[in-house]
C-alpha atoms as a PDB file:
ATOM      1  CA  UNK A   1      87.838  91.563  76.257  1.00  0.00           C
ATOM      2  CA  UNK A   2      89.845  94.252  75.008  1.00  0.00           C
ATOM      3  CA  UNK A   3      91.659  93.792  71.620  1.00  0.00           C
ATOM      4  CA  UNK A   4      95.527  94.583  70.767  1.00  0.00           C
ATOM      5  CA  UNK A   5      95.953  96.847  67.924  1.00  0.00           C
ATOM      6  CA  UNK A   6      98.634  95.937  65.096  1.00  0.00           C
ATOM      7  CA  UNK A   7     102.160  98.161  66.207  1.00  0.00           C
ATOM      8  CA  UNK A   8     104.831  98.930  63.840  1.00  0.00           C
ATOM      9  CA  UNK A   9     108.087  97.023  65.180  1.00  0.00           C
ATOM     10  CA  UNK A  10     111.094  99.622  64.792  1.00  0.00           C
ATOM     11  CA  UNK A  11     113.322  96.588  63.728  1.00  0.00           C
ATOM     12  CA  UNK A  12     111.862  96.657  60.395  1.00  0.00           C
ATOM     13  CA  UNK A  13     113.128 100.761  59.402  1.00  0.00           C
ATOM     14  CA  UNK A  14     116.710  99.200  61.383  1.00  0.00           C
ATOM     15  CA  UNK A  15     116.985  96.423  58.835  1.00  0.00           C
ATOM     16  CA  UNK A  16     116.208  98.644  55.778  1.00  0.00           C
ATOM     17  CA  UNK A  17     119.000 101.003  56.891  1.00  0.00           C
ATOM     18  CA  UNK A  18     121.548  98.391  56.877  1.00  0.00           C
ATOM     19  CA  UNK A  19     120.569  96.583  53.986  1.00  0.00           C
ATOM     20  CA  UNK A  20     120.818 100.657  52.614  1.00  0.00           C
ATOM     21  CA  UNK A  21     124.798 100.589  54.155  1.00  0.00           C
ATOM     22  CA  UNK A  22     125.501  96.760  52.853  1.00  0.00           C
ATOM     23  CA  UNK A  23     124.355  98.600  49.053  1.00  0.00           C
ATOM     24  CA  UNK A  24     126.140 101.516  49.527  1.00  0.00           C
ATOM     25  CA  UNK A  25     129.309  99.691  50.723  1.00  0.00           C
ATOM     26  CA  UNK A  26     129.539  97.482  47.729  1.00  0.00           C
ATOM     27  CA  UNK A  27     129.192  99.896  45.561  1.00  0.00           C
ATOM     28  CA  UNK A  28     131.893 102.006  46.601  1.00  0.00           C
ATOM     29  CA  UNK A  29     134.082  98.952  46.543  1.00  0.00           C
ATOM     30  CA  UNK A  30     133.711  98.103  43.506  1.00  0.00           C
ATOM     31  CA  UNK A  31     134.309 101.790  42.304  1.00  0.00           C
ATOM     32  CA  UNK A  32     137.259 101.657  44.196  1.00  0.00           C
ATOM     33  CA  UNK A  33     138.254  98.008  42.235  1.00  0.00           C
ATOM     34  CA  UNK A  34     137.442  99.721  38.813  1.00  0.00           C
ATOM     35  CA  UNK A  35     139.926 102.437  39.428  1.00  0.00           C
ATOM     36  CA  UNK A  36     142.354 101.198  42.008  1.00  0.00           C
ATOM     37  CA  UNK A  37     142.306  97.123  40.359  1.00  0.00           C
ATOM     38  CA  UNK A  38     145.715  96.218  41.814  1.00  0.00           C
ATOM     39  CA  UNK A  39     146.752  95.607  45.467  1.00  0.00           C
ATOM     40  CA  UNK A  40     149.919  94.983  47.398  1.00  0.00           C
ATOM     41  CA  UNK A  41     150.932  91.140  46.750  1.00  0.00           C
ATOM     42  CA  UNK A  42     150.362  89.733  50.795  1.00  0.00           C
ATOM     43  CA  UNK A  43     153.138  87.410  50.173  1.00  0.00           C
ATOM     44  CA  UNK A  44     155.525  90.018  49.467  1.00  0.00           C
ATOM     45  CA  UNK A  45     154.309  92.761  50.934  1.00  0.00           C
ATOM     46  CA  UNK A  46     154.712  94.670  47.077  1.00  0.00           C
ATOM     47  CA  UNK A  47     158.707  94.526  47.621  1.00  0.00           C
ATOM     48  CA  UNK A  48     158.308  91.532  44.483  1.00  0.00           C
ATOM     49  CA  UNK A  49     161.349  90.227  46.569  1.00  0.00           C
ATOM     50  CA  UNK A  50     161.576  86.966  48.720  1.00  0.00           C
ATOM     51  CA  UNK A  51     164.655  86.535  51.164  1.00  0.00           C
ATOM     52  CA  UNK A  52     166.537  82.763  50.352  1.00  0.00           C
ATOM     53  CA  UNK A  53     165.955  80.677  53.337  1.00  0.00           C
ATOM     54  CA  UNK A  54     169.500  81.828  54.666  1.00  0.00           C
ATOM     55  CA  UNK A  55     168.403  85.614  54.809  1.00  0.00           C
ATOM     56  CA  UNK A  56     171.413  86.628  52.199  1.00  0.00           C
ATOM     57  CA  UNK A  57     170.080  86.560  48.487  1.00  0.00           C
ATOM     58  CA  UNK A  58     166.758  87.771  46.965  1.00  0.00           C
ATOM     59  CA  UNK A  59     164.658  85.924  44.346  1.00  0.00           C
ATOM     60  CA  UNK A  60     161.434  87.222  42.446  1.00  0.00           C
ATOM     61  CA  UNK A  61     158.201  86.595  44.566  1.00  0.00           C
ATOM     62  CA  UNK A  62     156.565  83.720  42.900  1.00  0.00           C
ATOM     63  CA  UNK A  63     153.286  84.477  43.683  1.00  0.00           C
ATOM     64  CA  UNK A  64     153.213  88.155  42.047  1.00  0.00           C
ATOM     65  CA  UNK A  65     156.251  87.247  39.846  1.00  0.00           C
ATOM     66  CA  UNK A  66     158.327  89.878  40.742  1.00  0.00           C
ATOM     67  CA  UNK A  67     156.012  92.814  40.021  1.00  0.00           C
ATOM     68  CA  UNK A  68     155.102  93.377  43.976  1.00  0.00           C
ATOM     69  CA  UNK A  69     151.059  93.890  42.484  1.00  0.00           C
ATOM     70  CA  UNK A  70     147.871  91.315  42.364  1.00  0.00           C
ATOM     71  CA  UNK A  71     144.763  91.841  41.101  1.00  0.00           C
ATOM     72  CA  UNK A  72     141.976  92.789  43.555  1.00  0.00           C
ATOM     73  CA  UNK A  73     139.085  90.321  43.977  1.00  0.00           C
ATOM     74  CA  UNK A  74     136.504  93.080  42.998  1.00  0.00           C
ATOM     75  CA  UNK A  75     138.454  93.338  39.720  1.00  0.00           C
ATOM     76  CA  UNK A  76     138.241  89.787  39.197  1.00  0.00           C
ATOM     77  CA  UNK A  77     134.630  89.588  39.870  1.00  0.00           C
ATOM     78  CA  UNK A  78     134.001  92.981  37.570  1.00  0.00           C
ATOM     79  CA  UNK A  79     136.179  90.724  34.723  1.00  0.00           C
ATOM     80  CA  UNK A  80     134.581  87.716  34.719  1.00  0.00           C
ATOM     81  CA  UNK A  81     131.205  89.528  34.223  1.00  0.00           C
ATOM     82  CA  UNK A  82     132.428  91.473  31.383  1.00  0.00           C
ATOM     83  CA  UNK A  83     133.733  88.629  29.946  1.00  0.00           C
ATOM     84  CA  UNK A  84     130.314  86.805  30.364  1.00  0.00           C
ATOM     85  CA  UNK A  85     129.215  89.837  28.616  1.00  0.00           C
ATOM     86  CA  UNK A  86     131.423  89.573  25.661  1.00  0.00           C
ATOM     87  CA  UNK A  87     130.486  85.991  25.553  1.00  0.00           C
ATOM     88  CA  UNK A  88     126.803  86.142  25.668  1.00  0.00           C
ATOM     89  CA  UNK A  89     126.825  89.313  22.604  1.00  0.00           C
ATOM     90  CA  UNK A  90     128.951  87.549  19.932  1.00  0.00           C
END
């Protein structure tokens, strides 16, 4: 009876790499939200104008309120930890 000796699967040095890219990828995102922290508003499209429902007039975009900007969600996520933070030291 001849006895199977223990392999090394190459799905294990796969997995490490990605997990490696998933790191890597947050990372530069949220350097990218600590410098860049504002985005286009979606609704808008960063005009901070809406069209009246007859196409002729402009109004402020409520959602941005006129400023055509919103704050990323990385920046978000980056303030509520510093504000956790600021909590948890005073």
């Amino acid at each position: 009876m001849s006895t199977l000796a223990a392999t090394a699967t190459p799905t294990a040095g796969l997995s490490g790499l990605l997990c490696l890219a998933l790191v890597i990828a947050t990372l530069c995102y949220g350097v990218g939200c600590w410098i860049w922290p504002f985005g286009a508003c979606r609704r808008c499209k960063g005009s901070g104008k809406r069209r009246s429902p007859f196409g002729r007039a402009f109004g402020l975009c409520r959602r941005c309120g006129g400023d055509g900007r919103r704050l990323r969600i990385g920046r978000r996520i980056i303030n509520t930890f510093r504000e956790l933070h600021d909590k948890g030291t005073r």
